[in-house]
Protein backbone atom coordinates (compact mmCIF):
# COMPACT_ATOMS: atom_id res chain seq x y z
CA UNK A 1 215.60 -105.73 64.76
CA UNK A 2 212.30 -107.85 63.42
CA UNK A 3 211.87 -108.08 67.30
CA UNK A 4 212.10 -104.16 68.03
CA UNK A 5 209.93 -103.50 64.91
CA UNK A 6 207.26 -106.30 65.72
CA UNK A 7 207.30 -104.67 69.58
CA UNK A 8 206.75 -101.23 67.91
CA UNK A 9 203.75 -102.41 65.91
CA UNK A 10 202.50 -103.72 69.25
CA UNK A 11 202.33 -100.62 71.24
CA UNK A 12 201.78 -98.36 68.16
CA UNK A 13 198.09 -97.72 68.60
CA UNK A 14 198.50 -96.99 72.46
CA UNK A 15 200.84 -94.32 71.24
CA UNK A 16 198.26 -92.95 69.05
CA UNK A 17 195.54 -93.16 71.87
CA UNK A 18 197.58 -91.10 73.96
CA UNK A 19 198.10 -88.32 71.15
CA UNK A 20 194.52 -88.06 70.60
CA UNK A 21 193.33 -87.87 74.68
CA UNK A 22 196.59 -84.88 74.53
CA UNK A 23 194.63 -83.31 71.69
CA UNK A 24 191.49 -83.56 73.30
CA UNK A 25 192.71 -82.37 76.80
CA UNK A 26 195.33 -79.42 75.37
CA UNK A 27 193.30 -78.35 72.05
CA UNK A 28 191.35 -75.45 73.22
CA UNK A 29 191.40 -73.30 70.48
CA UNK A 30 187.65 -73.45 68.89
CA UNK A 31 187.21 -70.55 66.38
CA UNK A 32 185.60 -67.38 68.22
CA UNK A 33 184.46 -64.31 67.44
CA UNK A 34 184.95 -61.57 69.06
CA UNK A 35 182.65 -58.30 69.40
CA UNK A 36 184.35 -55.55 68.26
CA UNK A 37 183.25 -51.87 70.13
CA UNK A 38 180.66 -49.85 68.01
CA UNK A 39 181.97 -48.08 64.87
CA UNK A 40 179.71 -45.02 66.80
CA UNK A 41 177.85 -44.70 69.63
CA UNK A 42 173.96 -44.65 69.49
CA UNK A 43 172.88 -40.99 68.81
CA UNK A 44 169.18 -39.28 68.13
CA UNK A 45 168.38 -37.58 65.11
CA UNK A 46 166.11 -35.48 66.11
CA UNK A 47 165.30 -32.33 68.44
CA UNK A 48 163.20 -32.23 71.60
CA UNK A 49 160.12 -29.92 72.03
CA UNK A 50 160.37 -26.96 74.31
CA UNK A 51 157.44 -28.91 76.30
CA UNK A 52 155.46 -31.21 76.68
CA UNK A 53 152.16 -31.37 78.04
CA UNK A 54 150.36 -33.93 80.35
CA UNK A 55 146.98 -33.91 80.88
CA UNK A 56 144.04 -36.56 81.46
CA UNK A 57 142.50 -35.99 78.16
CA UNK A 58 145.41 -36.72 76.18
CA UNK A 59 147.33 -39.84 77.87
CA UNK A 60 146.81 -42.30 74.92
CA UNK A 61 148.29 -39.39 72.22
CA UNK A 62 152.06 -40.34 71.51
CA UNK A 63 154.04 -37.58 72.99
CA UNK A 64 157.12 -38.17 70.78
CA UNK A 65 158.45 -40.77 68.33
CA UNK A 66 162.53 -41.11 69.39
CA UNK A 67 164.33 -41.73 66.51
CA UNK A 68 168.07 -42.80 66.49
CA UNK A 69 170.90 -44.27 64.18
CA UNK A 70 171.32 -47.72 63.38
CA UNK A 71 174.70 -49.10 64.95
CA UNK A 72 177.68 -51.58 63.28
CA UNK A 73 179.38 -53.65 65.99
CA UNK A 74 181.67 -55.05 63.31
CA UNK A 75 180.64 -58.66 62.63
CA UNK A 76 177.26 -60.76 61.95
CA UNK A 77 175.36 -60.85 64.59
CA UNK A 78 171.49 -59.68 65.62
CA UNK A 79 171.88 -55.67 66.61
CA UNK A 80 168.90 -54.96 69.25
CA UNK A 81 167.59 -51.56 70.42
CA UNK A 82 166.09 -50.34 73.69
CA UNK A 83 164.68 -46.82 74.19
CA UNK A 84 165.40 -45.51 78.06
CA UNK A 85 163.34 -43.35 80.14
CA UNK A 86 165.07 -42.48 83.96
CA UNK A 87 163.80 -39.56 86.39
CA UNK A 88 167.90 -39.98 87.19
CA UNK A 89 169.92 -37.71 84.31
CA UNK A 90 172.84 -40.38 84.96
CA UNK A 91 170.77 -43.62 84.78
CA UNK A 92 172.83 -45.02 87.72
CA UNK A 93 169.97 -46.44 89.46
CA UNK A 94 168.10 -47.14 86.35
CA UNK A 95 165.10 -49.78 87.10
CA UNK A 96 163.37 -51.14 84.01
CA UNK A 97 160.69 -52.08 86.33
CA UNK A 98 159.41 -48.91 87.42
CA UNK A 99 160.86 -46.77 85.03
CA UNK A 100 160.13 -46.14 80.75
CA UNK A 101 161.50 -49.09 79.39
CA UNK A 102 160.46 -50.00 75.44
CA UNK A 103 161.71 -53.47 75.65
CA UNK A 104 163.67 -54.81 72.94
CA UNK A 105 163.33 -53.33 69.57
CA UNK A 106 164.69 -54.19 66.09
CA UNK A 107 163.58 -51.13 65.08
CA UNK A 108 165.55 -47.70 65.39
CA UNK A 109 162.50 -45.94 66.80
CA UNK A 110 159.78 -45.92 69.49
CA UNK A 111 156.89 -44.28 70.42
CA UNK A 112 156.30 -42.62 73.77
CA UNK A 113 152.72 -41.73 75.11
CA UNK A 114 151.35 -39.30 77.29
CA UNK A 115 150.66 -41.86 79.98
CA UNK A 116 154.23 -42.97 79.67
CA UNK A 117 155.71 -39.17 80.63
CA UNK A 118 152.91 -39.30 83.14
CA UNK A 119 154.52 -42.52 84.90
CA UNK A 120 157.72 -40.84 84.95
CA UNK A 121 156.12 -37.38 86.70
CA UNK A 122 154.51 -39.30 89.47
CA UNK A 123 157.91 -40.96 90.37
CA UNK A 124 159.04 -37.64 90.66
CA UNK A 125 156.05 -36.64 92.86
CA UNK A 126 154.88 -34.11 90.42
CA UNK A 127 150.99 -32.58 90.74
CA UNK A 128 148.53 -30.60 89.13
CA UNK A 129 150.16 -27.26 87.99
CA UNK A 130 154.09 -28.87 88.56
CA UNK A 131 156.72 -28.87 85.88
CA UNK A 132 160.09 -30.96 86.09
CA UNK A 133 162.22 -33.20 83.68
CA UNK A 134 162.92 -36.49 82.37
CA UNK A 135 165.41 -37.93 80.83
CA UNK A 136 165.45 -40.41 77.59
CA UNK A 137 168.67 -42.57 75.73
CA UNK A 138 168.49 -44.81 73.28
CA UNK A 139 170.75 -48.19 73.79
CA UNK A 140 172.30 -50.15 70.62
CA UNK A 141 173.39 -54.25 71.86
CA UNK A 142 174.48 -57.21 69.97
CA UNK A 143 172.48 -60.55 70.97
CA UNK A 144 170.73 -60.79 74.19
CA UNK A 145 172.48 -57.78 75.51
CA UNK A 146 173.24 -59.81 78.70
CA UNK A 147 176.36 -61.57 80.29
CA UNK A 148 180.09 -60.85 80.85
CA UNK A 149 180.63 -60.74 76.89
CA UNK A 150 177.63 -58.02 76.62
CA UNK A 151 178.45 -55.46 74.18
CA UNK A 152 176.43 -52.55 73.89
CA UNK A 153 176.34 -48.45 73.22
CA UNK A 154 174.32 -45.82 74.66
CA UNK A 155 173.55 -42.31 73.21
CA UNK A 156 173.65 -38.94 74.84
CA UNK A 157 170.98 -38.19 77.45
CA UNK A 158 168.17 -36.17 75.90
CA UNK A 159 165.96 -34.23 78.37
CA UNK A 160 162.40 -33.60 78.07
CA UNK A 161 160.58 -30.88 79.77
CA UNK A 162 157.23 -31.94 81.12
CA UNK A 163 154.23 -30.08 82.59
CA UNK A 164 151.03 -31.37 84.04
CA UNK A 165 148.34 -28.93 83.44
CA UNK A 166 145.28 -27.97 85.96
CA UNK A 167 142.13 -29.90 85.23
CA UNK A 168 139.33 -27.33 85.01
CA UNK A 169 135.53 -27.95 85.11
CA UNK A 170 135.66 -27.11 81.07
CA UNK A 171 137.70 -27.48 78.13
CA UNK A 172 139.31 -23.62 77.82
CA UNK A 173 142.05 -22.18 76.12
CA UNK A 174 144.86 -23.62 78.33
CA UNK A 175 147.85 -22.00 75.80
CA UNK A 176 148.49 -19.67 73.12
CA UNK A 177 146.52 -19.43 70.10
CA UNK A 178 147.41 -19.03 66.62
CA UNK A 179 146.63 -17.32 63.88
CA UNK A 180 145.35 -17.62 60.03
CA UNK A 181 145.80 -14.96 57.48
CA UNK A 182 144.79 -15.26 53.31
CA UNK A 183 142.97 -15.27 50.80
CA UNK A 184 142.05 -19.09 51.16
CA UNK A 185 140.63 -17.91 54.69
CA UNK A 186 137.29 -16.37 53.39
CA UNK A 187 136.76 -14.19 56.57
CA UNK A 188 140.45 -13.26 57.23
CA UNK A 189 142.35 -12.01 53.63
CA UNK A 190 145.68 -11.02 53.63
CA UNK A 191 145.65 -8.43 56.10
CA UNK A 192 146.20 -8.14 60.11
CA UNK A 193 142.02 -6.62 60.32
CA UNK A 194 140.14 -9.55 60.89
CA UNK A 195 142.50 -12.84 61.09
CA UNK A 196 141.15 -16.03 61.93
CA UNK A 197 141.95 -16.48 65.92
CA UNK A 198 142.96 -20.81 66.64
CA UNK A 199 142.27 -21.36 70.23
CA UNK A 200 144.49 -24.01 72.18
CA UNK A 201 143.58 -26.51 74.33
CA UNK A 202 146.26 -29.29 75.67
CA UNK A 203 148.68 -27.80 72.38
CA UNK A 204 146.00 -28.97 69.68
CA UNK A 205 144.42 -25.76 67.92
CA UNK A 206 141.18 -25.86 66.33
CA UNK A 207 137.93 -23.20 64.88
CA UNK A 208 135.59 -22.83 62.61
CA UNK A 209 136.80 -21.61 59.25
CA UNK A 210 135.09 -20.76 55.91
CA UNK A 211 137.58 -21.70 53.38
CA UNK A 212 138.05 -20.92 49.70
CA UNK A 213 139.91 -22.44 46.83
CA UNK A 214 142.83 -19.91 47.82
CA UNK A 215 146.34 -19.84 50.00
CA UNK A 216 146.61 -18.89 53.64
CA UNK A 217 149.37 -19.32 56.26
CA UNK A 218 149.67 -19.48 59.95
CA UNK A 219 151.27 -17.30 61.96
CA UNK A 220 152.33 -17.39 65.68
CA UNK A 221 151.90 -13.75 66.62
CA UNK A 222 148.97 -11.81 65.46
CA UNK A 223 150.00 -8.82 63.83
CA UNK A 224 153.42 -10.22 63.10
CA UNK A 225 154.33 -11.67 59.38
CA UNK A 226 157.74 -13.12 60.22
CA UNK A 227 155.58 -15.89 62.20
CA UNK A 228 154.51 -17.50 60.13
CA UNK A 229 154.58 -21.13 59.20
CA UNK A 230 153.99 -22.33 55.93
CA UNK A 231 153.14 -25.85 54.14
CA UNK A 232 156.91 -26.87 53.91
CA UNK A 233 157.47 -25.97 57.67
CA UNK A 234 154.58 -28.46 58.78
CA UNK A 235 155.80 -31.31 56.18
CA UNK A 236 159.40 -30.99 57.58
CA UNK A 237 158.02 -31.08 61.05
CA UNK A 238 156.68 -34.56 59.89
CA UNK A 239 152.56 -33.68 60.05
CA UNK A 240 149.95 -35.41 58.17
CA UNK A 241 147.97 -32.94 56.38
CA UNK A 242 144.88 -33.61 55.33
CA UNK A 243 144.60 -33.78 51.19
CA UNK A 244 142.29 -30.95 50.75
CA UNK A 245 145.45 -28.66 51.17
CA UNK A 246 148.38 -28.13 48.94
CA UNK A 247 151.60 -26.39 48.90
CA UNK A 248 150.11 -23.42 46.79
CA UNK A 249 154.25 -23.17 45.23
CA UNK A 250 153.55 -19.06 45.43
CA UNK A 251 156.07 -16.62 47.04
CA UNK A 252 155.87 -17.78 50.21
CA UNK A 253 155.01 -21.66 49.80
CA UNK A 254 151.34 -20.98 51.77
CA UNK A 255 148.74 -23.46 52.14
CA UNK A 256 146.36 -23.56 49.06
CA UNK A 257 142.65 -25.40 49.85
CA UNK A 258 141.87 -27.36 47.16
CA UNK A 259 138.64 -28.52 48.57
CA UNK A 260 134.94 -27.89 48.03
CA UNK A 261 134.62 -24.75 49.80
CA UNK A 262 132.23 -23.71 52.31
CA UNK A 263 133.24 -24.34 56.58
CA UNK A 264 134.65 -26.66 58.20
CA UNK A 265 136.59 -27.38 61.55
CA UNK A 266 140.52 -27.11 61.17
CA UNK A 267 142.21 -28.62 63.69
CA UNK A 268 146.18 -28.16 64.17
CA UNK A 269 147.51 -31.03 66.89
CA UNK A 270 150.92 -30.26 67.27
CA UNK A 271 150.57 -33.50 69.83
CA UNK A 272 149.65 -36.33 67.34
CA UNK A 273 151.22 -34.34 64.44
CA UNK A 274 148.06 -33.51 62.15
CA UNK A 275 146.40 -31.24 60.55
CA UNK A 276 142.58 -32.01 59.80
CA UNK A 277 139.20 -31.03 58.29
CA UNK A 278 136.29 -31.80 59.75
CA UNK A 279 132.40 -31.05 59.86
CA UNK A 280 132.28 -27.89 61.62
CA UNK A 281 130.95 -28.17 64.80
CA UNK A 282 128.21 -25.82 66.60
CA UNK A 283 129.14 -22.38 67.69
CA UNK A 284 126.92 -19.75 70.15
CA UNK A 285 124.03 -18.03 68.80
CA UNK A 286 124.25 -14.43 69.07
CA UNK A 287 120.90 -13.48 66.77
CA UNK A 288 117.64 -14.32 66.60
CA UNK A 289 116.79 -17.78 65.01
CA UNK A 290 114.93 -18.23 61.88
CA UNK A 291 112.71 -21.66 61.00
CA UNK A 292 112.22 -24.48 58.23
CA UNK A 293 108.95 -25.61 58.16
CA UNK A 294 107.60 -28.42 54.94
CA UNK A 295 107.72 -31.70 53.74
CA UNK A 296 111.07 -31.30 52.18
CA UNK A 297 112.41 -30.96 55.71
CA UNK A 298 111.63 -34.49 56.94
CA UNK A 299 111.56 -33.84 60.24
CA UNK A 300 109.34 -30.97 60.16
CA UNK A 301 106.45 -31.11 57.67
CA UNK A 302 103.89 -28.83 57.34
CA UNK A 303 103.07 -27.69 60.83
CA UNK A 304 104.47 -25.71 63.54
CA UNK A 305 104.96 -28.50 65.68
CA UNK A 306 108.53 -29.79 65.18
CA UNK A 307 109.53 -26.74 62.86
CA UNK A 308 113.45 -26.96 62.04
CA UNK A 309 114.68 -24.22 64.07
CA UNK A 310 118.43 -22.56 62.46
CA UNK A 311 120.42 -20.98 65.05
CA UNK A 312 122.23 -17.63 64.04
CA UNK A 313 125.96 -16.27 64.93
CA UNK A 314 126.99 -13.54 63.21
CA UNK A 315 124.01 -13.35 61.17
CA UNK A 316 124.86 -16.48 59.58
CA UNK A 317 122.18 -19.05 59.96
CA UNK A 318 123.01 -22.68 60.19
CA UNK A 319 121.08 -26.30 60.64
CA UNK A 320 121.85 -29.65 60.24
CA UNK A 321 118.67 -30.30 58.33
CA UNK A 322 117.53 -33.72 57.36
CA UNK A 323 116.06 -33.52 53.69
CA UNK A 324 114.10 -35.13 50.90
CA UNK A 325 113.20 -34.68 47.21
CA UNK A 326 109.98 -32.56 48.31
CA UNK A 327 109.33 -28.40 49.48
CA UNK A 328 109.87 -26.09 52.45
CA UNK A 329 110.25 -22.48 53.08
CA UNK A 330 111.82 -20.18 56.03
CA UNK A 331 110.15 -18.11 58.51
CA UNK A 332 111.02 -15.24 60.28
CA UNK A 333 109.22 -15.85 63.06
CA UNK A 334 107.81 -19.08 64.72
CA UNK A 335 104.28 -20.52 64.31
CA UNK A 336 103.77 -17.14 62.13
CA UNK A 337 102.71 -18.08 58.24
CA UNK A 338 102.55 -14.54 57.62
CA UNK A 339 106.67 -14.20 57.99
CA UNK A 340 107.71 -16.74 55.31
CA UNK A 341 110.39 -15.90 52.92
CA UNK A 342 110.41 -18.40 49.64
CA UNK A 343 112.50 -18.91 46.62
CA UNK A 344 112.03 -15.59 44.60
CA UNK A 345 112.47 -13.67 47.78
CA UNK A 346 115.92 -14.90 48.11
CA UNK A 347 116.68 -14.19 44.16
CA UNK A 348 115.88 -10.86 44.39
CA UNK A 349 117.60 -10.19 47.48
CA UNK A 350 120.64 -11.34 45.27
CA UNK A 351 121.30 -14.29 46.69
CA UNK A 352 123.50 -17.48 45.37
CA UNK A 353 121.77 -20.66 46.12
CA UNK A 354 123.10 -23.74 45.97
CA UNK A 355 122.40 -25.87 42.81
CA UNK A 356 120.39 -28.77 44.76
CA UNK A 357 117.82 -26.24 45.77
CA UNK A 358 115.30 -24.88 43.24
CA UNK A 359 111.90 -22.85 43.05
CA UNK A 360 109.40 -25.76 43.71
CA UNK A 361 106.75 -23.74 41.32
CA UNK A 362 103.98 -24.43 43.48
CA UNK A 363 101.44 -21.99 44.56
CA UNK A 364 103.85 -20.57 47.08
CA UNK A 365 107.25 -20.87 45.43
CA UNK A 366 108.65 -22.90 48.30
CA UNK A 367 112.20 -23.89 47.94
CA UNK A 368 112.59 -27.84 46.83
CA UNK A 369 115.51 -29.92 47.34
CA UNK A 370 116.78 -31.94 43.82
CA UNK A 371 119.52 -33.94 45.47
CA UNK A 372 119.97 -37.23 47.13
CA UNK A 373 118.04 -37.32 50.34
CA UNK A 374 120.02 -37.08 53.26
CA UNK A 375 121.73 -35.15 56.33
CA UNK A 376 123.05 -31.77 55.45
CA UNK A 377 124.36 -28.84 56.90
CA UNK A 378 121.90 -26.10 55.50
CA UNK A 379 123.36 -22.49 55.80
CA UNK A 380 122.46 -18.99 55.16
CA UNK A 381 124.59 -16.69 54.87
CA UNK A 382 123.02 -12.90 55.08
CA UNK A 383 126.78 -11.23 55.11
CA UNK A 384 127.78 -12.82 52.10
CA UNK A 385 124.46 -13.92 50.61
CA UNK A 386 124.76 -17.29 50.11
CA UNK A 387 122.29 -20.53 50.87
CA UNK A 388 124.79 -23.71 50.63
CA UNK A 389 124.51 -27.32 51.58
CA UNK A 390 127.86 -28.90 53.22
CA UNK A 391 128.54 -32.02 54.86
CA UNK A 392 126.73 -32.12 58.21
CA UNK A 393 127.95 -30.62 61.49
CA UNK A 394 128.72 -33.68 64.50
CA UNK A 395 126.25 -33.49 66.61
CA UNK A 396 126.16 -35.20 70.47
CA UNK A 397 126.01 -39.01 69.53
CA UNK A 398 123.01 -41.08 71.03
CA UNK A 399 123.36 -44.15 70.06
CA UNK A 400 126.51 -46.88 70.17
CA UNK A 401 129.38 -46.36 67.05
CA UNK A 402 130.59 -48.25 64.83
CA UNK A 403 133.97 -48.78 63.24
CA UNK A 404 136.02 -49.21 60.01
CA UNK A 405 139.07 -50.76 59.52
CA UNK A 406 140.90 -51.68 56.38
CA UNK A 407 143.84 -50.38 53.74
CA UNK A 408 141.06 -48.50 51.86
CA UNK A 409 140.77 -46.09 55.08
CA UNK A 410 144.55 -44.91 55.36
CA UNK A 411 144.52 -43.62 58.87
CA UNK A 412 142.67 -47.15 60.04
CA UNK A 413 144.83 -49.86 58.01
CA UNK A 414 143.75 -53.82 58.85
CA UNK A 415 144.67 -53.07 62.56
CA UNK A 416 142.38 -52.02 65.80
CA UNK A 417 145.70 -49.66 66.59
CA UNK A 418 143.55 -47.18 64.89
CA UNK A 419 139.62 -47.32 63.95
CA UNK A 420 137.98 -44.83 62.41
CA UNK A 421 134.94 -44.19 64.24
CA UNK A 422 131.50 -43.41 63.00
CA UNK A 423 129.40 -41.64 65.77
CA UNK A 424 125.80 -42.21 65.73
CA UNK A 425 123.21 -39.65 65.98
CA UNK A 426 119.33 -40.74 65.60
CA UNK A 427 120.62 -43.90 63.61
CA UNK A 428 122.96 -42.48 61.15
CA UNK A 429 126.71 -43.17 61.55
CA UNK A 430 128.65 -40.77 59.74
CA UNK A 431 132.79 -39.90 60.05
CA UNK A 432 135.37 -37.93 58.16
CA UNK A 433 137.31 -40.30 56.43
CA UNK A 434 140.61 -40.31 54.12
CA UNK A 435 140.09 -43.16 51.24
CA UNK A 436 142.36 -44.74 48.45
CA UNK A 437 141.64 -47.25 46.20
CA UNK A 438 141.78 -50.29 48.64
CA UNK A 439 139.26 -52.13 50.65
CA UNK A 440 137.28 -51.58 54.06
CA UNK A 441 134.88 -53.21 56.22
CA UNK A 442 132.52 -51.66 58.89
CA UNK A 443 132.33 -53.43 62.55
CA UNK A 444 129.64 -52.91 65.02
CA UNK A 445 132.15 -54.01 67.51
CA UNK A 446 135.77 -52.28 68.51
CA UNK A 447 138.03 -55.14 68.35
CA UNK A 448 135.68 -57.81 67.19
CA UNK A 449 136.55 -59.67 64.17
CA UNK A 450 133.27 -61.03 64.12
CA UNK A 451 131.02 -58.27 64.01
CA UNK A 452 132.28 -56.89 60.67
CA UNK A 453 129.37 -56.12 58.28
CA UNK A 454 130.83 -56.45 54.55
CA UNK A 455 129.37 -55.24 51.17
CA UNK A 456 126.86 -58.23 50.54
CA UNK A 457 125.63 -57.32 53.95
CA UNK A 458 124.39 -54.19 52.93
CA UNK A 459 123.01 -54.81 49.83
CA UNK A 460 121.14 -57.54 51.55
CA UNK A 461 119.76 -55.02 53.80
CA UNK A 462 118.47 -53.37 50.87
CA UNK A 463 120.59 -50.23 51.49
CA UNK A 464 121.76 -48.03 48.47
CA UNK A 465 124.73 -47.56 48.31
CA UNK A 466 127.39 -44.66 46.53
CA UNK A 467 128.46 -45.14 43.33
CA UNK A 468 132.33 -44.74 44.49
CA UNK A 469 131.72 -48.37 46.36
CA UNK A 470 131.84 -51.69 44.86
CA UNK A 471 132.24 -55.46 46.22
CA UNK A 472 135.77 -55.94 46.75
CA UNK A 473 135.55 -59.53 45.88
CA UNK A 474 137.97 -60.63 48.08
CA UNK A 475 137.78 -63.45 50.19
CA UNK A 476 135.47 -61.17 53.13
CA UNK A 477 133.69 -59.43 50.29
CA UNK A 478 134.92 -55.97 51.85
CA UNK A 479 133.69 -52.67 50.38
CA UNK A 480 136.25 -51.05 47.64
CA UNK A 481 136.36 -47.56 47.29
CA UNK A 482 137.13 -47.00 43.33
CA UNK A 483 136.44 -42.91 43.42
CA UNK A 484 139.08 -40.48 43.41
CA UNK A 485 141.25 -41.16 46.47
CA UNK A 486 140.68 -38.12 49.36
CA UNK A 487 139.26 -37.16 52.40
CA UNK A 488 135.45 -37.18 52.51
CA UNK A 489 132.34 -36.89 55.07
CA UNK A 490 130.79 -41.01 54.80
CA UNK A 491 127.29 -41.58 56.20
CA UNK A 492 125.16 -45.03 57.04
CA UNK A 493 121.93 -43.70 57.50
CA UNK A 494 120.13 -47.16 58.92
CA UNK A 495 116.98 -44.76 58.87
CA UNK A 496 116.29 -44.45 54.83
CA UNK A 497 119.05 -47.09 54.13
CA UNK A 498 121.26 -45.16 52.63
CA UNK A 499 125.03 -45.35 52.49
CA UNK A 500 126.34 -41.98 51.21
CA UNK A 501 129.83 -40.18 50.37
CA UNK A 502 130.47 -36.18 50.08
């Protein structure tokens, strides 16, 4: 027995050697999870448009922002996204290569441009004048995506309707226009006798408009109130409006402006999603001019050789006029003295005249301008008899931009996705511009870190600079807008050194 026992001992850890290589070779059963299917399949969330447009102007707007659900494969693991686009309704011969792909996204939405449609029509062999279709999903994976053990979930097939418009020799009317009616529309009121006509070019609609602090709605049909499209349709439709309007919470939930009024340039871009205010911008004379001639009007001075000439449409006459503390006068007629009508003249024609203008008291009684010196847009009105300085009209730049980026400017952010951009005319930069209570910097390059021009800067310069604008005191010493947040017209004039806000 001692013998048997002694012999066991002996062999005992061969025994257990074998046990363990049996484990080893037969024990194949690591934990592993497995992906369950998708407690629902990937699925937009929001509607197509009826159309959409392609044209060369417009291929860096985003056509449409897909937006889809997020997806539960039933354990923890990464969920990925991909946004589709095929010429092929089925996707069987779907190429990634050639065709929209948005790569892979953690995000349940993506952006599709212009240009990106664009790709998609020319694999369909679509020209000038052509419409077809393309068709969009939206794919929901765990992991990579790839391999035998891929899981993943597609939504339906959405179709888009594309066009590619004929390029003309000018920038026409190229779709229907809409319409503005109210009492926040100066020249339209409510009533179908004179409404405010928005002509369309590549789906953005834009005019001229003299607005009021007063509602007004847009309407698709002229003559037609049921429509119209209010300030809750556009907000649901996901625009940016610009904060000079309101929902004037009336009857019908119009637009109420709630800006300085006088005109502007309203633009409606049903591409980007926006609705804007902007310096008005030149229309066709269809009167005879009147002129500007004194030392008050900087460029013109006392002599009929660069008189400020004011072109009139509608009998409305209207100059960007550059001015300083100092007098001037209008003529009816150029190089005539003789034709001049002064400050009293316009008084007793009944006229309102804006508070920065005043009798100069001089021997003629010349106007004189009492604000800060500067670019304005100088109007007279003979319909409505008014004389009113607004923010200047853009003019056709002729010299480089420059650019702002920063949190202070909302629509720019500390990104070169999107600048704002201050054209330059005769050495002033000037832009519309929506501002909070944040800080901005101004870059004489596009993209260029380095070329950013900061509040010390300035004031090193010896530039003057607006009251609403203070050293942000941060580590770039940006500006800091600390006014009342809003959209306003921003000027650097590098002429007088002036940096200005209205």
């Amino acid at each position: 027995m001692k013998t048997i026992i002694k012999n066991f001992f002996k062999i005992l850890p061969f025994i257990l050697a074998a046990w363990l290589i049996s484990s080893c070779d037969n024990d194949d059963v690591v934990p592993k999870f497995t992906l369950s299917q998708a407690s629902e399949d990937a699925a937009f969330s929001f509607s197509a448009a009826d159309e959409y447009l392609i044209s060369s102007g417009t291929m860096d707007n985003v056509a449409e922002r897909f937006v889809w659900n997020e997806v539960d494969f039933g354990v923890q693991t990464e969920i990925n996204y991909q946004l589709q686009g095929s010429v092929d309704s089925t996707f069987d011969a779907y190429d990634s290569t050639t065709e929209y792909d948005s790569g892979t996204l953690s995000v349940t939405n993506a952006e599709v441009k212009v240009s990106d449609l664009s790709a998609l029509a020319t694999l369909l062999g679509m020209e000038a004048g052509d419409s077809g279709q393309v068709y969009f999903r939206a794919r929901a994976f765990a992991g990579s995506g790839e391999g035998v053990d891929a899981v993943d979930t597609y939504s339906e097939v959405m179709t888009l309707n594309i066009s590619i418009l004929e390029e003309t020799s000018n920038e026409g009317p190229n779709c229907p226009s809409i319409w503005v009616v109210g009492a926040g529309a100066t020249d339209a009121g409510w009533g179908w006798d004179s409404p405010i006509e928005f002509l369309c070019t590549d789906n953005v609609y834009k005019t001229n408009i003299n607005l009021t602090n007063d509602a007004f709605r847009f309407f698709l049909t002229e003559g037609d109130w049921d429509s119209g499209q209010n300030f809750p349709f556009y907000v649901d439709e996901g625009y940016s409006i610009d904060s000079n309007f309101e929902d004037a919470l009336d009857g019908d939930n119009n637009f109420k402006f709630i800006g300085t009024p006088g005109k502007y340039s309203l633009t409606v871009d049903t591409i980007n999603k926006t609705i804007k205010l902007s310096p008005p911008e030149a229309e066709e004379p269809n009167c005879p001019s009147i002129y500007v001639v004194g030392a008050g009007a900087v460029d013109a001075g006392w002599g009929w050789d660069t008189p400020i000439e004011f072109l009139c449409t509608d009998s409305v006459y209207s100059m960007n006029i550059n001015l300083t503390n100092d007098a001037f006068r209008f003529f009816l007629t150029e190089g005539d003295w003789d034709s001049g009508q002064n400050y009293p003249y316009y008084l007793a024609e009944g006229y309102t005249i804006d508070p920065l203008l005043e009798d100069a008291v001089d021997g003629d009684n010349n106007f004189k301008f009492n604000g800060t010196p500067g670019k304005y847009l100088l109007t007279v009105d003979t319909i409505n008899k008014t004389i009113t300085l607004g923010i200047p009209r853009a003019e056709e730049p002729n010299c480089d931009s420059v650019w702002v980026v920063g949190a202070g400017a909302v629509d720019a952010g500390w990104g070169w996705d999107t600048p704002i951009e201050f054209i330059c005319v005769d050495g002033v930069y000037s832009a519309s511009i929506n501002l909070i209570n944040d800080a901005f910097r101004f870059f004489l390059t596009k993209e260029d870190w380095d070329s950013g021009q900061n509040f010390p800067f300035y004031i090193g310069e010896g530039y003057t600079i607006d009251s609403n604008f203070e050293d942000a005191l941060d580590g770039d010493n940006n500006f800091r807008f600390i006014g009342t947040p809003g959209t306003y017209y921003l000027s650097v004039d590098t002429v007088n050194k002036i940096i200005l806000l209205r």
